[in-house]
Protein backbone atom coordinates (compact mmCIF):
# COMPACT_ATOMS: atom_id res chain seq x y z
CA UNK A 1 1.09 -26.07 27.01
CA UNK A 2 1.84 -23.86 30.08
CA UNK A 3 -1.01 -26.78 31.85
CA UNK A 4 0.87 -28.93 31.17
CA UNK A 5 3.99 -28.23 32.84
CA UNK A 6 1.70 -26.72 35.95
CA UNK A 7 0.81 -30.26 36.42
CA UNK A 8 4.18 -32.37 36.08
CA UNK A 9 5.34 -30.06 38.68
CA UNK A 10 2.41 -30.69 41.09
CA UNK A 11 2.87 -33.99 40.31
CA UNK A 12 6.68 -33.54 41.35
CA UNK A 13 5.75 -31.76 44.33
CA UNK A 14 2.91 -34.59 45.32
CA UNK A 15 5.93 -36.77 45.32
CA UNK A 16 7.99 -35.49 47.50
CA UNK A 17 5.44 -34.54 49.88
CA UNK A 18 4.49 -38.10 50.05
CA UNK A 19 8.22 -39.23 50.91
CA UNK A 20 8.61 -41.25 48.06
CA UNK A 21 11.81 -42.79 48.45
CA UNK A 22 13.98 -42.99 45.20
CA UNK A 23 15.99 -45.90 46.50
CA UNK A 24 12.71 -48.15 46.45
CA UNK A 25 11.95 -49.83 42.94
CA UNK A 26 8.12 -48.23 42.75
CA UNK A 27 9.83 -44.84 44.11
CA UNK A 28 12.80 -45.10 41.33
CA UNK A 29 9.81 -45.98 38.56
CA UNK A 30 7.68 -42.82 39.89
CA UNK A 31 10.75 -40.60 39.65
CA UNK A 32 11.84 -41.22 36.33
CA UNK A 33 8.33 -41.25 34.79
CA UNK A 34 8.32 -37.56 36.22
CA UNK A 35 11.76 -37.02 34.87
CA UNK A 36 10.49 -37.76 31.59
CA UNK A 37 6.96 -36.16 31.90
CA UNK A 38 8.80 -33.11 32.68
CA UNK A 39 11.20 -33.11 29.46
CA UNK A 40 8.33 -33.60 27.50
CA UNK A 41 6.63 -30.62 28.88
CA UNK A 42 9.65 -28.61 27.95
CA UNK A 43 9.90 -29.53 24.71
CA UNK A 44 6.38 -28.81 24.34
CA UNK A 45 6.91 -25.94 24.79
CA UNK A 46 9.76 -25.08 23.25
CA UNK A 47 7.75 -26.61 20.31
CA UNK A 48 5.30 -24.14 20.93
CA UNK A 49 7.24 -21.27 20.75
CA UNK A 50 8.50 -22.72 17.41
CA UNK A 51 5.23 -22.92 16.09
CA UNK A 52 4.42 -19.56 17.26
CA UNK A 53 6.87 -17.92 15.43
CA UNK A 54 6.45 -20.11 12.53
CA UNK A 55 2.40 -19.10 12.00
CA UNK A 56 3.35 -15.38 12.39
CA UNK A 57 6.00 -15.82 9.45
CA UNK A 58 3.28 -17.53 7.43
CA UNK A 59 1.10 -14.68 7.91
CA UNK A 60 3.22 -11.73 7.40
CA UNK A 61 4.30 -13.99 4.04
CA UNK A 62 0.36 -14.29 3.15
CA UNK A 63 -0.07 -10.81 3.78
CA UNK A 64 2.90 -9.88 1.22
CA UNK A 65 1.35 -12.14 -1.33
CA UNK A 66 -1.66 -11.02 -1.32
CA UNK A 67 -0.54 -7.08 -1.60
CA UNK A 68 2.07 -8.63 -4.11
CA UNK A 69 -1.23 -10.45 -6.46
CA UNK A 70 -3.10 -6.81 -5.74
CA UNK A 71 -0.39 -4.73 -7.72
CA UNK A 72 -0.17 -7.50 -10.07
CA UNK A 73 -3.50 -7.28 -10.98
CA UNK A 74 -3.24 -3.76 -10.30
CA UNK A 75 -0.97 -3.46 -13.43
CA UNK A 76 -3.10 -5.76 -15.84
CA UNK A 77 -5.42 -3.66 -18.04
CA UNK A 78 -6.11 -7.32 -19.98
CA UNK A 79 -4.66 -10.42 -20.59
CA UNK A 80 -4.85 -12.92 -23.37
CA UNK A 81 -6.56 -16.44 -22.37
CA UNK A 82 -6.91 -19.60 -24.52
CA UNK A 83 -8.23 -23.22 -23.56
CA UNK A 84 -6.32 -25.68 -23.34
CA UNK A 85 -6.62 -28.66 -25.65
CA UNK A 86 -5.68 -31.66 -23.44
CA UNK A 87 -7.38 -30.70 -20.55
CA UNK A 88 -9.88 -28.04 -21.31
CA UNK A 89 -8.38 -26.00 -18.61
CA UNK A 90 -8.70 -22.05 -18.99
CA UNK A 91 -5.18 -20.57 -19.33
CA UNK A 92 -4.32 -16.55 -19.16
CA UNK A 93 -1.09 -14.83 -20.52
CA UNK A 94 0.34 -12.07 -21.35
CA UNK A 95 -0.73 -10.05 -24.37
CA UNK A 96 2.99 -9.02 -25.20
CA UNK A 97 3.74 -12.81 -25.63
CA UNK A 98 1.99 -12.84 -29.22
CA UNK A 99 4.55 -9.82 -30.55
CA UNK A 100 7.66 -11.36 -28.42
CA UNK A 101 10.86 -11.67 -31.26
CA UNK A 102 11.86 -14.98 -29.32
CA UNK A 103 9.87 -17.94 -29.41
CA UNK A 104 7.93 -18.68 -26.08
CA UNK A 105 5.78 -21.34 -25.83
CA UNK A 106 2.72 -20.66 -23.40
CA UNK A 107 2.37 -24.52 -21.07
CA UNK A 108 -0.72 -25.82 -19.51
CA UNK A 109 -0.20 -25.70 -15.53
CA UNK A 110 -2.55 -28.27 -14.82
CA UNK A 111 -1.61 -31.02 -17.55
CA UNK A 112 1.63 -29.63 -18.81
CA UNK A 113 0.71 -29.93 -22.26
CA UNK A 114 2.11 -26.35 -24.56
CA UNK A 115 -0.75 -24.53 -25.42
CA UNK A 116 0.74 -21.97 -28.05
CA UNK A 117 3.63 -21.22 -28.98
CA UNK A 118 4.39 -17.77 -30.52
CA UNK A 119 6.36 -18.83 -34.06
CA UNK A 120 3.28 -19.40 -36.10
CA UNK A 121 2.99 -22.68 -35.65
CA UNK A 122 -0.28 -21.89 -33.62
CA UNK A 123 -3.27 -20.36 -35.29
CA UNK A 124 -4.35 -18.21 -32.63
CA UNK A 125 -7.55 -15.73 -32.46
CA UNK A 126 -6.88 -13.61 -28.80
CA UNK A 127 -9.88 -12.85 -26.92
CA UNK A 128 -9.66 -10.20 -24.06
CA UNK A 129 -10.41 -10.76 -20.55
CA UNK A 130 -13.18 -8.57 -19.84
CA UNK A 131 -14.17 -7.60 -23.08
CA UNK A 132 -16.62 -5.06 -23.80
CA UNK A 133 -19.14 -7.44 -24.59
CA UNK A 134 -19.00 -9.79 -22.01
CA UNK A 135 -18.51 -13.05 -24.05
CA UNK A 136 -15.42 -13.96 -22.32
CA UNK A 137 -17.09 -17.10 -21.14
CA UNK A 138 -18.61 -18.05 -24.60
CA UNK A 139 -15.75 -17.61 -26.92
CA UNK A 140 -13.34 -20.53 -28.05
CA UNK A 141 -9.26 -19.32 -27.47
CA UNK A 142 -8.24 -22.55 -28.14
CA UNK A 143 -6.51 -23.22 -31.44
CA UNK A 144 -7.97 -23.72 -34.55
């Protein structure tokens, strides 16, 4: 962006080397398309700065997620999972759900559809994430 306002100001300079008058029509025309070419470049790069400090905010906030999903996971010795119904989507929850005194229903993120809810009205068989014997891809958690 820095070019940019290197050449509106050679331009600038070429113009007054050249005696362009400003009191002509073709010298007025020439003057305030450099006027403007000139606030552009500013804001260019005041829009750069913006932009700047905008991508370094994103990445300090990426870098805080990701330490943020590597404690979370950190912290997860299993989880329950179960397929959703409408949309076949795998869906993963927490185990302490199933023994929770209030009723929580457990809702689809991709379709939006509930899942399970913990009251009984759901006949549920859990399967562990990273089971022992490695059928967490085979097994059905969706409800019977």
């Amino acid at each position: 962006m820095q070019d940019i306002s290197e050449k509106v100001s050679y331009l600038q300079g070429l113009s007054e080397g050249l005696n362009i008058r400003e009191g002509s029509p073709q010298g007025k025309i020439i003057s305030g398309i450099l006027s403007v070419l000139d606030e552009i470049a500013e804001s260019f790069l005041v829009m750069q700065d913006r932009f700047d400090e905008l991508q370094e905010y994103v990445e300090s906030m990426d870098t805080d997620l990701q330490e943020l999903e590597e404690k979370w996971s950190e912290g997860l010795d299993f989880a329950e999972e179960i397929r959703c119904s409408h949309c076949g989507e795998l869906i993963c929850f927490d185990p302490e759900v199933l023994d929770d005194e209030d009723v929580m229903e457990i809702i689809c993120p991709y379709c939006d559809e509930v899942v399970f809810v913990n009251d009984g009205s759901f006949d549920y068989q859990p399967s562990f994430i990273g089971d022992e014997k490695g059928e967490n891809e085979e097994h059905s958690g969706a409800p019977i």
